[in-house]
Structures are given as structure tokens and as C-alpha cells.
C-alpha atoms as a PDB file:
ATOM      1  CA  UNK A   1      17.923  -5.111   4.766  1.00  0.00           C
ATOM      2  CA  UNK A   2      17.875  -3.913   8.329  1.00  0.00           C
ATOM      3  CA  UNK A   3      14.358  -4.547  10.036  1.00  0.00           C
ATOM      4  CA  UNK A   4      11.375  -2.184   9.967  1.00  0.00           C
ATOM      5  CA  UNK A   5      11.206   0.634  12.928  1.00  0.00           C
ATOM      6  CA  UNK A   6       9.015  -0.463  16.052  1.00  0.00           C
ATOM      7  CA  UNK A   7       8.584  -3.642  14.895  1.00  0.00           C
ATOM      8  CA  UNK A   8       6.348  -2.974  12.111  1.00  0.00           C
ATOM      9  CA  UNK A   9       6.420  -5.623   9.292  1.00  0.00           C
ATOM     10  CA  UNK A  10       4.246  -5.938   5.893  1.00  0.00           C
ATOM     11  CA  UNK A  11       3.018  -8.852   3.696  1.00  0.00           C
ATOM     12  CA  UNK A  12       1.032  -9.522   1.128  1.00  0.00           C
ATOM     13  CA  UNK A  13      -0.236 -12.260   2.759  1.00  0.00           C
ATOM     14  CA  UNK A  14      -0.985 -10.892   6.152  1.00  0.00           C
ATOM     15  CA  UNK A  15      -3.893 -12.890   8.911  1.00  0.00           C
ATOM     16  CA  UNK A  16      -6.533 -10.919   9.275  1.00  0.00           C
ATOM     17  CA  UNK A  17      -5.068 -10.214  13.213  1.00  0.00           C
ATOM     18  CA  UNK A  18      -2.020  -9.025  11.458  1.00  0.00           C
ATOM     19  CA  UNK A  19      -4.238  -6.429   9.511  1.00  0.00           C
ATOM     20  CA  UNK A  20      -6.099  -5.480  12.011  1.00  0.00           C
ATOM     21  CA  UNK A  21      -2.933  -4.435  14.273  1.00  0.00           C
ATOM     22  CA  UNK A  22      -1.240  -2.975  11.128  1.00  0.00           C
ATOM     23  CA  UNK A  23      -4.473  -0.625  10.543  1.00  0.00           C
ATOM     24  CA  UNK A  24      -4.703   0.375  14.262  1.00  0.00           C
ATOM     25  CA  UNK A  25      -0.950   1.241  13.937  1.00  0.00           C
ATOM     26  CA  UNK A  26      -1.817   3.306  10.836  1.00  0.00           C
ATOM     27  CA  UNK A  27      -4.611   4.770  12.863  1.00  0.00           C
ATOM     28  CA  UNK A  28      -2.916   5.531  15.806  1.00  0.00           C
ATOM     29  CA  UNK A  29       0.390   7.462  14.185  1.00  0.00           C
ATOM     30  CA  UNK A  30      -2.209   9.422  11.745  1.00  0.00           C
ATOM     31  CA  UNK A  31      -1.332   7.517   8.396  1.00  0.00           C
ATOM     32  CA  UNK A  32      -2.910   7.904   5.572  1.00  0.00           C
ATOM     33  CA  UNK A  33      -2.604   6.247   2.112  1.00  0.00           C
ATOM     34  CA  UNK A  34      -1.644   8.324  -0.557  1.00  0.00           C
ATOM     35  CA  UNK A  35      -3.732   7.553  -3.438  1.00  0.00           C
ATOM     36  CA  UNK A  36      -3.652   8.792  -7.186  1.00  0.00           C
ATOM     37  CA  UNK A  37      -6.760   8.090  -9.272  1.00  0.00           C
ATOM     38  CA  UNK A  38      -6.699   7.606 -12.892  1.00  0.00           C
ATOM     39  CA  UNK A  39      -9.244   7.423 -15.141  1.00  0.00           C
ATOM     40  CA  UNK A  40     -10.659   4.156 -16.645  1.00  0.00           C
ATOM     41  CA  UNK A  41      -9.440   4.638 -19.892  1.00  0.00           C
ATOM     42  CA  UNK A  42      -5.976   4.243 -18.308  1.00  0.00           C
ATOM     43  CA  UNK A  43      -6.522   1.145 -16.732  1.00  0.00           C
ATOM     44  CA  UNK A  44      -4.082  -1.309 -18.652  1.00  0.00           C
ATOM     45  CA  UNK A  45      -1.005   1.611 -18.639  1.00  0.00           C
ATOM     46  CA  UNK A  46      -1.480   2.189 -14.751  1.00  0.00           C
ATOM     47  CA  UNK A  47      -1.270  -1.683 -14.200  1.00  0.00           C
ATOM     48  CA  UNK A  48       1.604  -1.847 -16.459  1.00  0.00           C
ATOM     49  CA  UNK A  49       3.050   1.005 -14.030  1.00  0.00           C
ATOM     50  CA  UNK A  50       2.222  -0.721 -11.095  1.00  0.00           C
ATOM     51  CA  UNK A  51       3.416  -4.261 -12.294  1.00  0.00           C
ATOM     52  CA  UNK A  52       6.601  -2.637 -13.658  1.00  0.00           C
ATOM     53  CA  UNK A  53       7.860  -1.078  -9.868  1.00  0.00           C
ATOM     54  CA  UNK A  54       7.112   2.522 -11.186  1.00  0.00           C
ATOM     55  CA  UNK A  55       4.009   3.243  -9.034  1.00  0.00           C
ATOM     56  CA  UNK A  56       4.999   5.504  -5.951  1.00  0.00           C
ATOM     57  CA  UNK A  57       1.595   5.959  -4.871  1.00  0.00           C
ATOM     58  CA  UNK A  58      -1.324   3.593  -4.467  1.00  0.00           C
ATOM     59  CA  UNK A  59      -3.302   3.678  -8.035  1.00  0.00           C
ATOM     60  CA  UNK A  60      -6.674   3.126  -8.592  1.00  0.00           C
ATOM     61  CA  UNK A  61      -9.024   3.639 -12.197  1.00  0.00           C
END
């Protein structure tokens, strides 16, 4: 994998400086998440989604 455009790089374990400059990059270029909500009742499916790679969107019950 070739590596990410202007220098841009994600983790799930980011610093908190490393957040900070990732959401004033975000803010900066206009980007917004995209986020589907479910309802409750659909909790345990939409983490099975998520856990299973099918999630293209951010997900929240």
C-alpha cells in the first residue's frame, strides 16, 4: 500500500496532538463524517456489520 496523499495518516491509537492536527485537516478541506443512524433495536446486527468489514459509513444506534 502506497502512502496516504499530503501526508495524512490514521490510527486507532492516535496522541491527542495527532487528533487534533487530523481534525483541523478535516476542518480545513471541509470534511465531514458520513454517518448512518440506526435504531436501538438494531444495535447487536449493526455491530455485527461493523465488526464484520461491511460498514461503509460511520454507524451509530
Amino acid at each position: 500500500m502506497g502512502a496516504p496523499p499530503h501526508g495524512a495518516s490514521a490510527s486507532t491509537t492516535a496522541s491527542s496532538a495527532a487528533d487534533i492536527t487530523g481534525t483541523l485537516l478535516s476542518l480545513s478541506a471541509g470534511v465531514e463524517p458520513m454517518t448512518e443512524v440506526m435504531p436501538l433495536d438494531q444495535a447487536s446486527a449493526t455491530y455485527e456489520r461493523m465488526m464484520a468489514g461491511e460498514s461503509r459509513l460511520r454507524e451509530l444506534c
